[in-house]
Protein backbone atom coordinates (compact mmCIF):
# COMPACT_ATOMS: atom_id res chain seq x y z
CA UNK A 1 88.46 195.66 -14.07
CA UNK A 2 89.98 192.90 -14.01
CA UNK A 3 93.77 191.77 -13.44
CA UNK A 4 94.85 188.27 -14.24
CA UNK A 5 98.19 187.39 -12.68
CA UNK A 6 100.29 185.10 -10.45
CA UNK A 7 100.46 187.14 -7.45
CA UNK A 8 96.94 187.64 -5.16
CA UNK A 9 95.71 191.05 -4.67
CA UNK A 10 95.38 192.27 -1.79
CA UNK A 11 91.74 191.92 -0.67
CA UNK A 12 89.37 195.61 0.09
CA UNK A 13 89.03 196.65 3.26
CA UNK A 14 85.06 195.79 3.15
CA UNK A 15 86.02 192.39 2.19
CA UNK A 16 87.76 190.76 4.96
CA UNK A 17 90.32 188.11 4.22
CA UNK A 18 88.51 185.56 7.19
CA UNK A 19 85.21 185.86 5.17
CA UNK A 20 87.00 183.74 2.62
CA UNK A 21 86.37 180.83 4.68
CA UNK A 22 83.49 178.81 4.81
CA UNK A 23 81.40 179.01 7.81
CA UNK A 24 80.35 176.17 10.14
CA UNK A 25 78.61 173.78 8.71
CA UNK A 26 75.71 174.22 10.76
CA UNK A 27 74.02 171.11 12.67
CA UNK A 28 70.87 169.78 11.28
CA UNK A 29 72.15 170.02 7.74
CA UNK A 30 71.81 166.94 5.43
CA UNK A 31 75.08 164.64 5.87
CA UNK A 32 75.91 166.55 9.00
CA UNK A 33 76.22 165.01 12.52
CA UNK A 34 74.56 167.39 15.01
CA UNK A 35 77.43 166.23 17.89
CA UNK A 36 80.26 166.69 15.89
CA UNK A 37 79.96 169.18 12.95
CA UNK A 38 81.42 167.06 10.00
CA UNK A 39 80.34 166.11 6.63
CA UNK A 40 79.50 162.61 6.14
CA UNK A 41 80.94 161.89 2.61
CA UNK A 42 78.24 159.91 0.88
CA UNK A 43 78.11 156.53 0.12
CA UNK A 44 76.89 154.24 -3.17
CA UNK A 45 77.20 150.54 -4.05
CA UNK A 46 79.89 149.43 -7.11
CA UNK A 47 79.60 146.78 -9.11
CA UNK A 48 83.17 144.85 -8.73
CA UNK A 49 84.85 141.70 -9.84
CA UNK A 50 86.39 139.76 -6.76
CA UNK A 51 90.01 138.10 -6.88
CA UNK A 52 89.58 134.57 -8.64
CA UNK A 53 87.96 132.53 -5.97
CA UNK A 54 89.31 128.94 -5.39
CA UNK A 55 87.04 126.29 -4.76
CA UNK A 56 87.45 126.55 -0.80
CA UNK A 57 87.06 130.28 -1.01
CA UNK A 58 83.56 130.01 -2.86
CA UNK A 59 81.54 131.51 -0.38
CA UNK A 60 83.68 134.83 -0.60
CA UNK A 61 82.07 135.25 -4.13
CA UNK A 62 78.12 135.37 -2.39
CA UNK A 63 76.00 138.65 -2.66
CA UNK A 64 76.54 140.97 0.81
CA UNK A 65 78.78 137.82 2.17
CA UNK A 66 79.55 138.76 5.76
CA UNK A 67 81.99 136.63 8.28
CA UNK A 68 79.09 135.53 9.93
CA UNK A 69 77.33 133.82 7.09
CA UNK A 70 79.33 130.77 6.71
CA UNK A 71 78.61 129.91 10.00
CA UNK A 72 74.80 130.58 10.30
CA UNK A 73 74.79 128.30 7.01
CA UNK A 74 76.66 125.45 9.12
CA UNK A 75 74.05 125.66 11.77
CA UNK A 76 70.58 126.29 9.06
CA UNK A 77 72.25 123.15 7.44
CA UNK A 78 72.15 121.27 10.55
CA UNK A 79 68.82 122.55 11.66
CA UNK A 80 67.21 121.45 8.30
CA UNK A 81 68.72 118.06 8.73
CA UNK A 82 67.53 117.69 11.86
CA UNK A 83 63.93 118.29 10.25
CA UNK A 84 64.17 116.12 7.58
CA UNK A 85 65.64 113.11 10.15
CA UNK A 86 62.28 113.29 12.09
CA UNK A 87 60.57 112.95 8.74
CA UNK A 88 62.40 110.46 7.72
CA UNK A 89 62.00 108.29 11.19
CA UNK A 90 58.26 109.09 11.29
CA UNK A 91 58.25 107.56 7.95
CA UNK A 92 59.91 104.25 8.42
CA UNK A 93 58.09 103.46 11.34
CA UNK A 94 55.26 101.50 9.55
CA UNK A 95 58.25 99.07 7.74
CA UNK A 96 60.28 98.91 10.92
CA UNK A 97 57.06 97.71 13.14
CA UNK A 98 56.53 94.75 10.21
CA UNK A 99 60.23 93.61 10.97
CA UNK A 100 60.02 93.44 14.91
CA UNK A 101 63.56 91.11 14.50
CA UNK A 102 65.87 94.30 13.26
CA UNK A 103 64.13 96.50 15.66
CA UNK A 104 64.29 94.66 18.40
CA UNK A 105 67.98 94.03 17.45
CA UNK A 106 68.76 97.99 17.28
CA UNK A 107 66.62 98.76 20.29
CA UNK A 108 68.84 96.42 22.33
CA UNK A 109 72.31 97.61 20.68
CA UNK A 110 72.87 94.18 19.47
CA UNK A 111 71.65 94.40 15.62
CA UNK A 112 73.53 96.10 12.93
CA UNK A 113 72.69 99.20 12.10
CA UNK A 114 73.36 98.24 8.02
CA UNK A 115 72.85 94.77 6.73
CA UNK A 116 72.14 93.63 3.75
CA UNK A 117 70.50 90.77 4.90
CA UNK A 118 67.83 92.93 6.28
CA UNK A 119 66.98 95.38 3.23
CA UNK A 120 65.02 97.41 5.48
CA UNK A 121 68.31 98.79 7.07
CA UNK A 122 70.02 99.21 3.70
CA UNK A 123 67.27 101.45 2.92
CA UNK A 124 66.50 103.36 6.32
CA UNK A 125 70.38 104.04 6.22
CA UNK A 126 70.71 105.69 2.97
CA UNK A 127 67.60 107.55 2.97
CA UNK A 128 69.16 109.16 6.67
CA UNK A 129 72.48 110.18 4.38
CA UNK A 130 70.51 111.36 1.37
CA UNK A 131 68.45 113.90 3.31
CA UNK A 132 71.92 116.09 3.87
CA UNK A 133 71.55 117.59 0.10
CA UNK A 134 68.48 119.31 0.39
CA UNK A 135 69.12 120.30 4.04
CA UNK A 136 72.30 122.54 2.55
CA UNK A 137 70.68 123.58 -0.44
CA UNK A 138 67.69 124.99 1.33
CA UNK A 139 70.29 126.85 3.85
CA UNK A 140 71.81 128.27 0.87
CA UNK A 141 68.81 129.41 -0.31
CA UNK A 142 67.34 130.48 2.72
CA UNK A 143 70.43 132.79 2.60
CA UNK A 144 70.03 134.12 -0.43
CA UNK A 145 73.44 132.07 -1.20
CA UNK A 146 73.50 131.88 -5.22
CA UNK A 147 74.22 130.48 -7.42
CA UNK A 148 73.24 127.33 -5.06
CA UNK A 149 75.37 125.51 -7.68
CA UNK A 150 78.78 126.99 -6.25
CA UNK A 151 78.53 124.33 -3.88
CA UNK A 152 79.13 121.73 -7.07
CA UNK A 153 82.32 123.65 -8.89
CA UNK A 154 83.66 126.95 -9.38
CA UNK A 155 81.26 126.32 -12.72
CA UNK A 156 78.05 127.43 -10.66
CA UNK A 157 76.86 123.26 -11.33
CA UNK A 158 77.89 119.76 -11.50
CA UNK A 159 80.33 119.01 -14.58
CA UNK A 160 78.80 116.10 -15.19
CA UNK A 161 80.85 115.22 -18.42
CA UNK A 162 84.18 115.33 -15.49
CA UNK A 163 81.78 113.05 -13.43
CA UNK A 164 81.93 110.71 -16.05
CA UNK A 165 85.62 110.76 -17.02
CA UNK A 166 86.21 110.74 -12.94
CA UNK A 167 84.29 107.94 -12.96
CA UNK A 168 85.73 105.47 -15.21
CA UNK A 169 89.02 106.30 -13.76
CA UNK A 170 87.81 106.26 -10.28
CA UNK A 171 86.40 102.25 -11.47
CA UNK A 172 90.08 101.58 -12.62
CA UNK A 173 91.90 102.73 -9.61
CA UNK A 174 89.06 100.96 -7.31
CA UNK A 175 89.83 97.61 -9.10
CA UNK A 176 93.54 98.32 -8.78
CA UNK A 177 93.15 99.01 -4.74
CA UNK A 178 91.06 96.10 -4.16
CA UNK A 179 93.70 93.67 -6.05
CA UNK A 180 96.59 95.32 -4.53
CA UNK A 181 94.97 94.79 -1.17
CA UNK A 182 93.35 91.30 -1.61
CA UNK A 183 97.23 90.34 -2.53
CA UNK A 184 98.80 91.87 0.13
CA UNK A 185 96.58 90.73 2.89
CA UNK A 186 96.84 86.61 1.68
CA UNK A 187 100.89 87.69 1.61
CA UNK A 188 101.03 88.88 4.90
CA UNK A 189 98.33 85.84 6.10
CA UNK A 190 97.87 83.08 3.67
CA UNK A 191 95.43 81.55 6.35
CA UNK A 192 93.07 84.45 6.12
CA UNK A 193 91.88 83.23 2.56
CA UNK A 194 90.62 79.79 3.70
CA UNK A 195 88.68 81.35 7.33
CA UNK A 196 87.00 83.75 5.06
CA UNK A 197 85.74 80.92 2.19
CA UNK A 198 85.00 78.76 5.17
CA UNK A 199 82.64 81.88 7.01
CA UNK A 200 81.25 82.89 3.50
CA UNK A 201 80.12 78.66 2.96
CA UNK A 202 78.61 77.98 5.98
CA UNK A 203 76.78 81.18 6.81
CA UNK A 204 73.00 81.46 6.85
CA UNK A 205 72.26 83.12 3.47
CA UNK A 206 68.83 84.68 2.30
CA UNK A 207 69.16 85.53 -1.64
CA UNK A 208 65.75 87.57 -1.61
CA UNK A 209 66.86 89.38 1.03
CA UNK A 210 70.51 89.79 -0.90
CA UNK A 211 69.28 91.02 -4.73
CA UNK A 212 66.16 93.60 -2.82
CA UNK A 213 69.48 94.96 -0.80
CA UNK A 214 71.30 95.20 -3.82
CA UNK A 215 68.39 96.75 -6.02
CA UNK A 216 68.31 99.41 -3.05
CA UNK A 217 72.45 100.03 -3.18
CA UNK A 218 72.74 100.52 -7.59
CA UNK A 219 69.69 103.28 -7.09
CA UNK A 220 70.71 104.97 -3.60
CA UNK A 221 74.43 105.08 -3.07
CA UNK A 222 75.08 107.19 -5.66
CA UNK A 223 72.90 110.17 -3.71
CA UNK A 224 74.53 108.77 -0.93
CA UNK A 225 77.98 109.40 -1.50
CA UNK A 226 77.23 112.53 -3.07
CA UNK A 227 75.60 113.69 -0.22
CA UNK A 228 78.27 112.96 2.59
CA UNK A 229 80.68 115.20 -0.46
CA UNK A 230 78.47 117.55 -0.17
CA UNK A 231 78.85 118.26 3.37
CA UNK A 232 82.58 116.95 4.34
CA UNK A 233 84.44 118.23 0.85
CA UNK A 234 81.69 121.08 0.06
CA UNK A 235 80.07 122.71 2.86
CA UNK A 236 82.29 122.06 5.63
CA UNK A 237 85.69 122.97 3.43
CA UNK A 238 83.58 126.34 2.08
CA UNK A 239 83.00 127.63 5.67
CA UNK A 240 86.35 126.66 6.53
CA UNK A 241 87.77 128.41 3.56
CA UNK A 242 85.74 131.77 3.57
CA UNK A 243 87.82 132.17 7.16
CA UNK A 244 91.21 130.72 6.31
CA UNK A 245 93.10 131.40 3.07
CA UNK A 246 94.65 128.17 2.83
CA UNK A 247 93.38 124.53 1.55
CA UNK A 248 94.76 122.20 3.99
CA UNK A 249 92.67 123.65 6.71
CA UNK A 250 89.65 122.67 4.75
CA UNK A 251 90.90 119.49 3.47
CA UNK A 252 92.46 117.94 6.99
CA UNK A 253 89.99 119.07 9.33
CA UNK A 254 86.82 117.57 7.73
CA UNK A 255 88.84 114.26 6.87
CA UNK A 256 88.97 113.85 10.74
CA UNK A 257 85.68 114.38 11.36
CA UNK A 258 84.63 112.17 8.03
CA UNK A 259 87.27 109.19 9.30
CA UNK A 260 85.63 109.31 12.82
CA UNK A 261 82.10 109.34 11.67
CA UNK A 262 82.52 105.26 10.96
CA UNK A 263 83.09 102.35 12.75
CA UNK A 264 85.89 100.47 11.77
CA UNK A 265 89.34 99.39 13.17
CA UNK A 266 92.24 101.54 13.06
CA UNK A 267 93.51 100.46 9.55
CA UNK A 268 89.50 101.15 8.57
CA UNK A 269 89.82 104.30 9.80
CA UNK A 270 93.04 104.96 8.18
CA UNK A 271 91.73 103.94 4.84
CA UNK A 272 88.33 106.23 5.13
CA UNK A 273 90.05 109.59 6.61
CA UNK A 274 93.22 108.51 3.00
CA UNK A 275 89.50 108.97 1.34
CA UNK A 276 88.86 111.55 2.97
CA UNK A 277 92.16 114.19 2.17
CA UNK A 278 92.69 112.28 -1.49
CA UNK A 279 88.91 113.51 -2.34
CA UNK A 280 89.25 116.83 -0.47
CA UNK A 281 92.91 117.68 -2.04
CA UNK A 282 91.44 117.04 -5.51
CA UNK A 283 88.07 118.96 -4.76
CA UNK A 284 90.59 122.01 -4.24
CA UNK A 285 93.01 120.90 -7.26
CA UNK A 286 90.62 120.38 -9.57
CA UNK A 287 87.83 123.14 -8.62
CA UNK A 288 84.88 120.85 -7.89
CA UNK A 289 83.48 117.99 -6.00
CA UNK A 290 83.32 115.47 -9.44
CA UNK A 291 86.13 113.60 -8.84
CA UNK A 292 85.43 113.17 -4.72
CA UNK A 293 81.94 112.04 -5.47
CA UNK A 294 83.26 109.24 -8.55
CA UNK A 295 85.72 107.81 -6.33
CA UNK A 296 83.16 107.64 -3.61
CA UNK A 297 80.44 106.45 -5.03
CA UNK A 298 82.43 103.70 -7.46
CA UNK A 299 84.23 103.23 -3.91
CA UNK A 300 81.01 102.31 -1.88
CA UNK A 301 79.05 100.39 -4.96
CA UNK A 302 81.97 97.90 -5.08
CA UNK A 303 82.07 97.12 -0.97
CA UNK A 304 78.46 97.21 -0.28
CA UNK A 305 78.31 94.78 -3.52
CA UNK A 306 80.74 92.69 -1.65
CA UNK A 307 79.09 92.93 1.53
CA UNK A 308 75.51 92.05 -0.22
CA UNK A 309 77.25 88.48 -1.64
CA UNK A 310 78.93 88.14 1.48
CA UNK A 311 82.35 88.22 0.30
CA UNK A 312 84.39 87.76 3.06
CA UNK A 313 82.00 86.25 5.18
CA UNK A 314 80.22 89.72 6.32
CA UNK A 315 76.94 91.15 4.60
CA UNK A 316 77.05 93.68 7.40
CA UNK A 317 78.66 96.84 8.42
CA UNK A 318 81.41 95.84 11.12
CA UNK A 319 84.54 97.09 12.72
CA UNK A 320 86.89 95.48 10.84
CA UNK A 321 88.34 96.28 7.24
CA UNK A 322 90.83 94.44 7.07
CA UNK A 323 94.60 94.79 8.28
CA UNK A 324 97.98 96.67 6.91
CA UNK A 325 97.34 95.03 3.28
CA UNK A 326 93.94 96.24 2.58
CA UNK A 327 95.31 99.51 3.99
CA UNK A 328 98.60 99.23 1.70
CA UNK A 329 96.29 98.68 -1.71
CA UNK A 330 94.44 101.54 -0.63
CA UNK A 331 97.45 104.00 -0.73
CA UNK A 332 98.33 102.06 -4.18
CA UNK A 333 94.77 102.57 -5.73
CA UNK A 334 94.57 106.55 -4.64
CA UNK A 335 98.08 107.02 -6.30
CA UNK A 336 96.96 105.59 -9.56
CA UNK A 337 93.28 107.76 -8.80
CA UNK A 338 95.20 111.21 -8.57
CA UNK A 339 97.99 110.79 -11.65
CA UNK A 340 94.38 110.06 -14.02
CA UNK A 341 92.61 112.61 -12.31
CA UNK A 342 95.24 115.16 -13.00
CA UNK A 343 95.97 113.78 -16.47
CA UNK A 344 92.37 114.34 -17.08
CA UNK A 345 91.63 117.61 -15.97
CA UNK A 346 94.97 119.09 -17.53
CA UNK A 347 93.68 117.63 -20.88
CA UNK A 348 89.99 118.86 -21.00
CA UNK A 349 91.42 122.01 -19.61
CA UNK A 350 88.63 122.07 -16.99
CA UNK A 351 88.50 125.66 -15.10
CA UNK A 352 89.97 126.08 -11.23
CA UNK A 353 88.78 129.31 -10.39
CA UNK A 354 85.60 131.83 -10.18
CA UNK A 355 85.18 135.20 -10.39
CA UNK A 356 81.87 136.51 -9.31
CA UNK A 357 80.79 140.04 -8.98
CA UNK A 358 79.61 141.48 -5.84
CA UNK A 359 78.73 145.30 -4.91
CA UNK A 360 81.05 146.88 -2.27
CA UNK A 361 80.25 150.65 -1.07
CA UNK A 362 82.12 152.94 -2.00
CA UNK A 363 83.11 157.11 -0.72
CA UNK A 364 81.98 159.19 -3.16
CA UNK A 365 83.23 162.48 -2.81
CA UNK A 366 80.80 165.55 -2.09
CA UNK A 367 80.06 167.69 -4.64
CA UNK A 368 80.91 171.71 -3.71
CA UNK A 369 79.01 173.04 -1.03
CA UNK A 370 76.79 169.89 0.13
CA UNK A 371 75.22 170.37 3.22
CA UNK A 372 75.91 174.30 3.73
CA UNK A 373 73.40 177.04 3.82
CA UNK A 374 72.84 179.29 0.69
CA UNK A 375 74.56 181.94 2.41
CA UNK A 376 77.61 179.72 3.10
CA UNK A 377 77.92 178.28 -0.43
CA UNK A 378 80.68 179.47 -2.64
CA UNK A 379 79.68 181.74 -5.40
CA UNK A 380 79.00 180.42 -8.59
CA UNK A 381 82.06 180.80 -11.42
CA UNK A 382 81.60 184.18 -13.09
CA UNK A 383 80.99 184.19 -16.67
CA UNK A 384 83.69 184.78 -19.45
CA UNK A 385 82.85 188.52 -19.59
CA UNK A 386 83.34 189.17 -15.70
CA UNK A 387 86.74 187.54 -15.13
CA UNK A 388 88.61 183.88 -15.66
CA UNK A 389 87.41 181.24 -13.61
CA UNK A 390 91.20 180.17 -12.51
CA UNK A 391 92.65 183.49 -12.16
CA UNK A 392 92.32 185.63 -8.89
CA UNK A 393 89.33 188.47 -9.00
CA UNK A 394 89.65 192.08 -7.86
CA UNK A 395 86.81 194.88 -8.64
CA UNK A 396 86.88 198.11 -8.18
């Protein structure tokens, strides 16, 4: 019979009260470690939403992202670029050999490496900035990194109707540097103004040469600006980020390496690396690389335009920028760039964030008796007529 109650019976003496335990689980068993003895709980893949990822922290959102990745995409990018640079070179040499004057010049370290007197250059240099695009999207994909476009905005692409807002105010707060600094520089030396008028009168001028260099700028510095974003305030801030939690890591160390990858002076260099943490602080503000890239690329049209006309008696790349005006107008034109960019993006309510899903394994616990022996198993629950399944059983 049976006899429901709070209290356990006291168990028959053929039924020993240490036969209530399981058994060993013995070695060899599915989910069993032959060394040890223990059941392995088993393991599955969930689906899960990650925390909302800020631009720097993109790569954290990537299918089976590891610590490890980041870095082998650094190094892929690199190796691809590498690639595409001998391609590139093997390319030009037929227009470098018909212009033995700029080769010559470069061979002997005494030509100008950009000068857009000599549209050849112009060109060659571009083209050897362009090539870093493809070189980190095919390390992305190599990598299985997608979306690729989470190297554009937390939007998986390029906003391009932000480009264009960016842009236009990027044009406004370019005109307002370049005024601020033109002033400032004939303050602090009135003399300046008449040296530079008397360099840009006398010089040597080819036109041809000028409007082919400036054909070459309008189509190509657009990709090339884009593509030096790409790397300083995209890839290099990403890899950076999926490491270190916060922004400024991302945003200071690449404006180093982006200030000391020119050539200018000291107030040059001041100027590019104030590029450098305006575009990367508003890459992480604003959740995307649109307003970097406007500013750059509105940036770079105006001065190689200038350089192309020889405004200020240089159509050449050379060390110096200017002095503690030009530097001064800067800081003036990227305060004006940041209030519109923020003004913007708060009023188009653009998005800041991404949340991606990515599978995580999970424990999942073992279901009664996996991995014993049929003997070992407990016994199945009796049935209704042969006792409750949650009260204690005695037969006699």
């Amino acid at each position: 019979m049976t006899s429901p109650g709070s209290e356990q019976p006291e168990q028959p003496e053929h039924y020993p009260q240490a036969a209530a335990q399981p058994a060993p689980v013995a070695p060899g068993a599915p989910g069993v470690s032959e060394n040890w003895g223990w059941v392995r709980p088993p393991v599955e893949l969930q689906t899960v939403e990650t925390e909302p990822l800020e631009y720097h922290r993109l790569l954290r959102g990537v299918a089976n992202y590891r610590w490890w990745k980041p870095l082998v995409l650094l190094l892929l990018s690199g190796v691809y670029f590498g690639v595409f640079t001998i391609i590139v070179a093997v390319a030009f040499i037929p227009a470098l050999m018909s212009d033995p004057e700029y080769l010559n010049g470069i061979a002997s370290g005494q030509g100008d490496t950009l000068d857009t007197q000599q549209p050849i250059s112009v060109l060659l240099s571009l083209v050897s900035i362009i090539i870093m695009i493809p070189s980190v999207i095919l390390a992305m994909l190599t990598l299985g990194m997608r979306p690729l476009g989470r190297i554009w905005s937390v939007a998986g692409r390029l906003r391009w109707g932000m480009l264009g807002r960016m842009s236009l105010v990027a044009l406004l707060a370019v005109i307002v540097m370049n005024l601020a600094g033109i002033a400032l520089e004939i303050a602090f030396d009135p003399a300046s103004l008449n040296e530079q008028a008397t360099e840009a009168s006398t010089s040597d001028f080819n036109w041809t040469a000028a409007w082919t260099s400036l054909i070459f700028i309008v189509l190509l510095v657009p990709l090339q600006a884009t593509a030096e974003e790409v790397v300083f305030r995209g890839l290099f801030m990403q890899v950076l980020g999926s490491w270190l939690k916060s922004p400024w890591f991302g945003i200071i160390i690449p404006s180093v390496g982006f200030a000391l990858a020119h050539i200018y002076d000291i107030w040059g260099l001041l100027s590019v690396g104030m590029l450098g943490i305006v575009a990367a602080w508003l890459t992480w503000r604003t959740g995307g690389l649109e307003a970097a890239i406007a500013i750059h690329i509105v940036n770079n049209l105006i001065a190689f335009g200038f350089m192309t006309f020889n405004v200020g008696g240089e159509t050449a790349q050379v060390e110096s920028t200017g002095g503690a005006g030009s530097f001064i107008g800067a800081l003036v034109g990227y305060a004006v760039f940041i209030w519109l960019v923020l003004r913007v993006f708060r009023k188009r309510g653009y998005g800041r964030t991404r949340i991606d899903l990515v599978q995580v394994p999970v424990e999942v616990a073992p279901l009664p008796g996996a991995g014993l022996a049929p003997s070992q198993a407990p016994a199945a629950p009796h049935s209704p007529e042969e006792g409750s399944q949650n009260g204690p059983q005695q037969h006699g």
